[in-house]
Protein backbone atom coordinates (compact mmCIF):
# COMPACT_ATOMS: atom_id res chain seq x y z
CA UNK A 1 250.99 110.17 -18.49
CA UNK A 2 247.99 111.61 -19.95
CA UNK A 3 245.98 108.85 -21.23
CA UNK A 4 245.82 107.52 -17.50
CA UNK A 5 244.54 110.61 -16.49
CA UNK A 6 241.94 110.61 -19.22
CA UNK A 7 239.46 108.03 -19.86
CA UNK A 8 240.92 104.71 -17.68
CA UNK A 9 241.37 107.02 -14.23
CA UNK A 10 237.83 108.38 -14.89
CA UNK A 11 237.04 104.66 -14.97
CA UNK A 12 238.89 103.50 -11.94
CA UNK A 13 238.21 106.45 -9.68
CA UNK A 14 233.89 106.64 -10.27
CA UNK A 15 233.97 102.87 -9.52
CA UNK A 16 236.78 101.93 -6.81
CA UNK A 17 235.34 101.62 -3.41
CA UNK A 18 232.26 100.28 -4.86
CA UNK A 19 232.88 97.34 -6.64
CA UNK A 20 234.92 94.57 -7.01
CA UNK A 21 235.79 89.87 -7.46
CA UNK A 22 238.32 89.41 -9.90
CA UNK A 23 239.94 86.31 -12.28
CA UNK A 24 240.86 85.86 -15.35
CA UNK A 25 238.09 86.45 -18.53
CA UNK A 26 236.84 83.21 -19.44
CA UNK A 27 235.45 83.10 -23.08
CA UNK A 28 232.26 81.20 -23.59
CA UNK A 29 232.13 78.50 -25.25
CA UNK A 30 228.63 77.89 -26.35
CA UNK A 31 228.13 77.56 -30.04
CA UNK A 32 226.59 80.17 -31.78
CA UNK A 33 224.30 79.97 -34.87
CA UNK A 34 223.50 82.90 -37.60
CA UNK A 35 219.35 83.34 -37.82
CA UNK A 36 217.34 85.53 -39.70
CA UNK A 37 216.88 88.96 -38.67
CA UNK A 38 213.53 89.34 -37.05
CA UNK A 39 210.77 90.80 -39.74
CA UNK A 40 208.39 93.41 -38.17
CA UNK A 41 205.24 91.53 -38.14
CA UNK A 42 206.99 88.34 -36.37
CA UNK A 43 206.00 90.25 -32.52
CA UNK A 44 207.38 87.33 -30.33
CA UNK A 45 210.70 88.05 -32.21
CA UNK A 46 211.00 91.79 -32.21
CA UNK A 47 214.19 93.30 -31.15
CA UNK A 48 214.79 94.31 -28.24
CA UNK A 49 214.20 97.99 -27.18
CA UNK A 50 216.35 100.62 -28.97
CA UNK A 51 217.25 97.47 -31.38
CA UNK A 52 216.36 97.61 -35.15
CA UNK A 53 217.35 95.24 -37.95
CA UNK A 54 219.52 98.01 -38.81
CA UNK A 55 221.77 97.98 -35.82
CA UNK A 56 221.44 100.05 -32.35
CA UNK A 57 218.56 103.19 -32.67
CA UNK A 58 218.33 104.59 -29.07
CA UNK A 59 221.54 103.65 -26.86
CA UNK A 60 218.96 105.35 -23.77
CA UNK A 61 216.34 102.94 -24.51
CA UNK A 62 218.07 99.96 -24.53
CA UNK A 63 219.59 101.21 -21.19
CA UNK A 64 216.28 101.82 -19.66
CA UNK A 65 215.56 97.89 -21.03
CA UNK A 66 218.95 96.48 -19.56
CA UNK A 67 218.20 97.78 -15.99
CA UNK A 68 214.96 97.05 -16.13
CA UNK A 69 215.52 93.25 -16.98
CA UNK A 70 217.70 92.75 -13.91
CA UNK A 71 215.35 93.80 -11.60
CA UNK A 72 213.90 91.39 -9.09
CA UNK A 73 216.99 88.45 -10.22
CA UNK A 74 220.16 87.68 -8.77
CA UNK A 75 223.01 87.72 -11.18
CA UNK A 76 226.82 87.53 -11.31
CA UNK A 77 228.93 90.80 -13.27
CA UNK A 78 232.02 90.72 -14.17
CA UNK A 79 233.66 93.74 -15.11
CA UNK A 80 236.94 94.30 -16.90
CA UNK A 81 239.08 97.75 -17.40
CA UNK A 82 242.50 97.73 -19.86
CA UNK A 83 244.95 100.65 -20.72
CA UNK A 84 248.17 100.59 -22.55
CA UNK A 85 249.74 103.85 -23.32
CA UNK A 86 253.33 104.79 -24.72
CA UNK A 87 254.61 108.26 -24.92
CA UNK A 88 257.88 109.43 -24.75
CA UNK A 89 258.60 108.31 -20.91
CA UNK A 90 257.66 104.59 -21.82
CA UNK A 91 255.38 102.94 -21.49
CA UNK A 92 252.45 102.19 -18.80
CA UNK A 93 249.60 99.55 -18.38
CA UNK A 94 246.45 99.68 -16.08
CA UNK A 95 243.80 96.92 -15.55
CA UNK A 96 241.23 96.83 -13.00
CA UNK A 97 239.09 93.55 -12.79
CA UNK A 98 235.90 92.95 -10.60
CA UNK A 99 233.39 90.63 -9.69
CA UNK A 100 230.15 90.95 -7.96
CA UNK A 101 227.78 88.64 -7.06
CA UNK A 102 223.59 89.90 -6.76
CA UNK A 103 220.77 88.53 -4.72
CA UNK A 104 219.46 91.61 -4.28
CA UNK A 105 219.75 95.54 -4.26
CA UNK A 106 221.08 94.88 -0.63
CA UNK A 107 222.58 91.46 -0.74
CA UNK A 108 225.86 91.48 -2.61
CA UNK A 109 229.87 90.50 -2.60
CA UNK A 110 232.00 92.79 -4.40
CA UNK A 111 235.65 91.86 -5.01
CA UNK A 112 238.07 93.97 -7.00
CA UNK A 113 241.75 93.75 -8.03
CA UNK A 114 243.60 96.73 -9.99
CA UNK A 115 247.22 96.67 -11.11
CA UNK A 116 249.13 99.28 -12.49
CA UNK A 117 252.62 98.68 -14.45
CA UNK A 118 255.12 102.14 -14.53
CA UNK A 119 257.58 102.57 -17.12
CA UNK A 120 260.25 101.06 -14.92
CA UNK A 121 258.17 98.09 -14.06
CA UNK A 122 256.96 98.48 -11.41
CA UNK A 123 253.84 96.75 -10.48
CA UNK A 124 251.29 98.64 -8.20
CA UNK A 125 248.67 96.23 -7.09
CA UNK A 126 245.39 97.42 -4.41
CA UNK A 127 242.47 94.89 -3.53
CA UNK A 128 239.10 95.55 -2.70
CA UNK A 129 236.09 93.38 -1.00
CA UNK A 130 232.84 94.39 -0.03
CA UNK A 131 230.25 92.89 1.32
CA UNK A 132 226.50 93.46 1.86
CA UNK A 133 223.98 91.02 4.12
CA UNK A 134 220.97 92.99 3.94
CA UNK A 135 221.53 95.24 6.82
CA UNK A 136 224.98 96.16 7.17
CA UNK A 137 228.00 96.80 5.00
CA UNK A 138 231.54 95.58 5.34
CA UNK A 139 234.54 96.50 3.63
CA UNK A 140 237.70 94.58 3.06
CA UNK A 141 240.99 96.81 2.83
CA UNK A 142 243.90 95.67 1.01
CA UNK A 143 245.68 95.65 4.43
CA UNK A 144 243.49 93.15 5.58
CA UNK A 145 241.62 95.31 8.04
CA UNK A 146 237.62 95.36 7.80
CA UNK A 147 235.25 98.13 8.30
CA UNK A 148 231.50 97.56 8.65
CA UNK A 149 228.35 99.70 9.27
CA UNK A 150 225.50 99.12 11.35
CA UNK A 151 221.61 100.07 10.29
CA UNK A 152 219.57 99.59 7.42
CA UNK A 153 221.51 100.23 3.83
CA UNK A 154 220.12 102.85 1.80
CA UNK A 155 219.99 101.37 -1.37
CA UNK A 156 216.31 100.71 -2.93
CA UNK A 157 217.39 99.74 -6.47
CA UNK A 158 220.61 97.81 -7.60
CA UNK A 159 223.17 100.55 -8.06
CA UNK A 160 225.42 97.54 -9.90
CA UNK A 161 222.78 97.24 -12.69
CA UNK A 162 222.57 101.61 -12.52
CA UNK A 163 226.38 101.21 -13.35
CA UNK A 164 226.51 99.04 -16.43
CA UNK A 165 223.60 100.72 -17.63
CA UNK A 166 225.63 104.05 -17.27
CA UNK A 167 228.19 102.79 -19.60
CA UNK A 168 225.73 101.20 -22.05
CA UNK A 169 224.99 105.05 -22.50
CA UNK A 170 228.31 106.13 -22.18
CA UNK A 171 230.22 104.15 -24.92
CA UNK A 172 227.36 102.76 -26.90
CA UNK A 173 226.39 106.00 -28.86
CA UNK A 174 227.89 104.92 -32.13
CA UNK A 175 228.35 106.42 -36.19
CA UNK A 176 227.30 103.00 -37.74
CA UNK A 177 226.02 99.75 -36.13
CA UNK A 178 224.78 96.69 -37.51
CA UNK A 179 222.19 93.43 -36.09
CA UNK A 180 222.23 90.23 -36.46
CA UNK A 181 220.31 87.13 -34.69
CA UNK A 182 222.14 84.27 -33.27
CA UNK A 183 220.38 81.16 -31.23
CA UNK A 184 222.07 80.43 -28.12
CA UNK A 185 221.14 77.15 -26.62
CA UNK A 186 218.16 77.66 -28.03
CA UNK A 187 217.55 81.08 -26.99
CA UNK A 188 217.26 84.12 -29.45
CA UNK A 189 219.82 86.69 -29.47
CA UNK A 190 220.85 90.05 -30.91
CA UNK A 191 224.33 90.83 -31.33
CA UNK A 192 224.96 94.45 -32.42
CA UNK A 193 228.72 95.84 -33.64
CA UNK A 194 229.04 99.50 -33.92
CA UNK A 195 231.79 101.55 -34.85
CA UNK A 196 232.73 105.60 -34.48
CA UNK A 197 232.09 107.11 -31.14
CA UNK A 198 233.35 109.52 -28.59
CA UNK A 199 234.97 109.36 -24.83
CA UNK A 200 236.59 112.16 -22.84
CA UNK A 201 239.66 112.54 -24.34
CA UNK A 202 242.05 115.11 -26.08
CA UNK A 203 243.43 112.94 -28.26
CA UNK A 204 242.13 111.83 -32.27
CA UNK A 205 240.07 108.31 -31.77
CA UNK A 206 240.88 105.80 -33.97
CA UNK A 207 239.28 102.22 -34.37
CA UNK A 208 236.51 102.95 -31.94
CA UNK A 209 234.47 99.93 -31.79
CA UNK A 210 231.70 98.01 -29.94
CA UNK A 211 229.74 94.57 -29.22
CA UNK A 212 226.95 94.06 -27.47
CA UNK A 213 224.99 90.73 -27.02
CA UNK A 214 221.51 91.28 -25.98
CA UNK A 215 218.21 89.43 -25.02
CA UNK A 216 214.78 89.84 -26.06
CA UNK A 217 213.68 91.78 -23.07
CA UNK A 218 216.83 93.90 -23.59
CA UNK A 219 219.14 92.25 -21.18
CA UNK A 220 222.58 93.25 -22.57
CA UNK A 221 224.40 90.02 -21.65
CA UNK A 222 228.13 91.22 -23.24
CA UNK A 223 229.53 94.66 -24.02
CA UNK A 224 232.89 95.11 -25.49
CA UNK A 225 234.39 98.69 -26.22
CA UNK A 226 237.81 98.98 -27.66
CA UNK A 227 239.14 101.92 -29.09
CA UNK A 228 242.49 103.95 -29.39
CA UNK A 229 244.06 107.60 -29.55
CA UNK A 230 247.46 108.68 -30.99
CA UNK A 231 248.90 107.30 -27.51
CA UNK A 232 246.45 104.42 -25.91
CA UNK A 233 244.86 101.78 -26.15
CA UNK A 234 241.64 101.15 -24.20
CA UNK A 235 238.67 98.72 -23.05
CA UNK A 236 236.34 98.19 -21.22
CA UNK A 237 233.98 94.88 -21.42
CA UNK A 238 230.82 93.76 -19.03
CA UNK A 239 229.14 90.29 -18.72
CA UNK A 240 225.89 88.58 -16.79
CA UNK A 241 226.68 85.42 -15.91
CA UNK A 242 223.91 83.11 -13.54
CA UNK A 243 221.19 85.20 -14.06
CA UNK A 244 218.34 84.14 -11.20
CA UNK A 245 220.90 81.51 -10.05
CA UNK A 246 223.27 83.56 -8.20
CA UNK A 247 223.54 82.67 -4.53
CA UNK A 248 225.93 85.17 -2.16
CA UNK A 249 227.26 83.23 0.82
CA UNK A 250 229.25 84.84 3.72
CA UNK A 251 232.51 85.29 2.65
CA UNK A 252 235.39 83.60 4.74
CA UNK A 253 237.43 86.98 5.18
CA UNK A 254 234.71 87.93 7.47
CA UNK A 255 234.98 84.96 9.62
CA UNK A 256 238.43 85.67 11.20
CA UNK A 257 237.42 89.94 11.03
CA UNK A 258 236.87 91.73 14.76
CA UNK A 259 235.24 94.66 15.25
CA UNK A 260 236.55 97.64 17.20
CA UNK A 261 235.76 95.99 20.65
CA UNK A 262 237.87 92.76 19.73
CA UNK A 263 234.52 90.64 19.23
CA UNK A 264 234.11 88.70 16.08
CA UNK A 265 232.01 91.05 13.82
CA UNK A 266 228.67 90.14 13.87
CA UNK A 267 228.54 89.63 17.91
CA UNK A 268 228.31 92.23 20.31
CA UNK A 269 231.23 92.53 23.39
CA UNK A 270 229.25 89.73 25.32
CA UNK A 271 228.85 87.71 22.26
CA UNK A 272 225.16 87.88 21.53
CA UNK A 273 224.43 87.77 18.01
CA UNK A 274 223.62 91.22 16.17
CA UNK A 275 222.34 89.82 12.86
CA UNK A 276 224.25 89.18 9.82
CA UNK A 277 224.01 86.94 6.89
């Protein structure tokens, strides 16, 4: 169908195999209270970067902000993709779900689930956990099987935080937006809506729209993009929960997981330790 192979696939295939947790959205329920927009002489309440009173100035900015902010902290993402499209075949749904889990650049958990429903439906369902301890990488298959990589991982900045930020500049550049302040359990907040934008698609948009919830130091703590064509309907929604709280433990897959010698991973043949968590 083409709107899977537009904008969703694009989606699923630049982030499967690097990514991944998944359950159920869980709406938060803290109470939310209107507050003045910030005035420009008021400096410990300016907007964040990119942020006006006027809505969302510089998308790139606010990205630069977003990363920034999650430096150095351990954090929990979760990540949600949706498509429903009907033509004249039927009709199809997609939805790919993760969650990962930060302590740093090279200490993570990654689990992903992603279903697709055919016309006929039929439900097409692939898992995905990875795993990082600081110096090696394992990977989960949905079979069950685990592959893992000795030596020191390459990454030297959180390539999770890289990703949402991506996005952020992907679907945030808008035709109107608008800010307003809310206190959060006592903390300030800027939530921006936007509407009219553009993804990769062949199709007439219709009903594009966006929400972001953002901190002071431009930590965008919720994004939301929904939009639709002549034939689909998409989304795709972020959120930080845990921020410097976020432990990542061992998971238990790994526990029962051999390597290609029959040892338990993380031992060598003669069942000396080699590291690990």
């Amino acid at each position: 169908m083409r709107w899977l192979s537009a904008a969703l696939l694009a989606c699923l295939l630049t982030t499967a195999g690097c990514s991944a947790l998944v359950g159920p959205d869980q709406a938060e329920q803290t109470t939310v209270t209107p507050a003045p927009v910030p005035t420009a002489g008021a400096s410990e309440a300016d907007p964040p970067p990119g942020v006006t009173r006027d809505g969302l100035h510089s998308v790139s900015r606010l990205s630069v902000a977003h990363r920034a902010a999650l430096e150095n902290t351990s954090y929990t993402l979760r990540e949600e993709y949706r498509a429903f499209g009907i033509d004249d075949d039927g009709s199809e749904s997609a939805r790919r779900a993760a969650t990962i889990a930060v302590a740093s650049p090279t200490r993570y958990r990654d689990e992903m689930v992603q279903m697709r429903t055919t016309a006929n439906g039929t439900v097409v369902r692939f898992e995905q956990s990875t795993y990082a301890d600081g110096t090696r990488w394992y990977e989960r298959r949905d079979d069950g099987t685990v592959e893992y990589r000795h030596g020191r991982l390459e990454f030297t900045r959180d390539k999770f935080a890289a990703r949402t930020a991506f996005y952020l500049g992907r679907y945030g550049v808008v035709d109107q937006s608008e800010t307003t302040v809310v206190v959060r359990n006592g903390t300030r907040l800027y939530r921006i809506r936007g509407t009219g934008g553009e993804v990769p698609s062949t199709e007439r948009l219709e009903r594009y729209r966006i929400e972001l919830l953002v901190g002071p130091d431009g930590l965008v703590r919720r994004f939301e993009v929904r939009y639709r064509t002549e034939s689909d309907v998409v989304s795709y929604r972020f959120r930080y929960e845990d921020v410097g709280e976020t432990t990542v433990p061992r998971p238990a897959w790994l526990e029962n997981a051999t390597n290609e010698s029959g040892s338990p991973i993380g031992e060598t043949p003669a069942g000396r330790p080699t590291g690990g968590a």
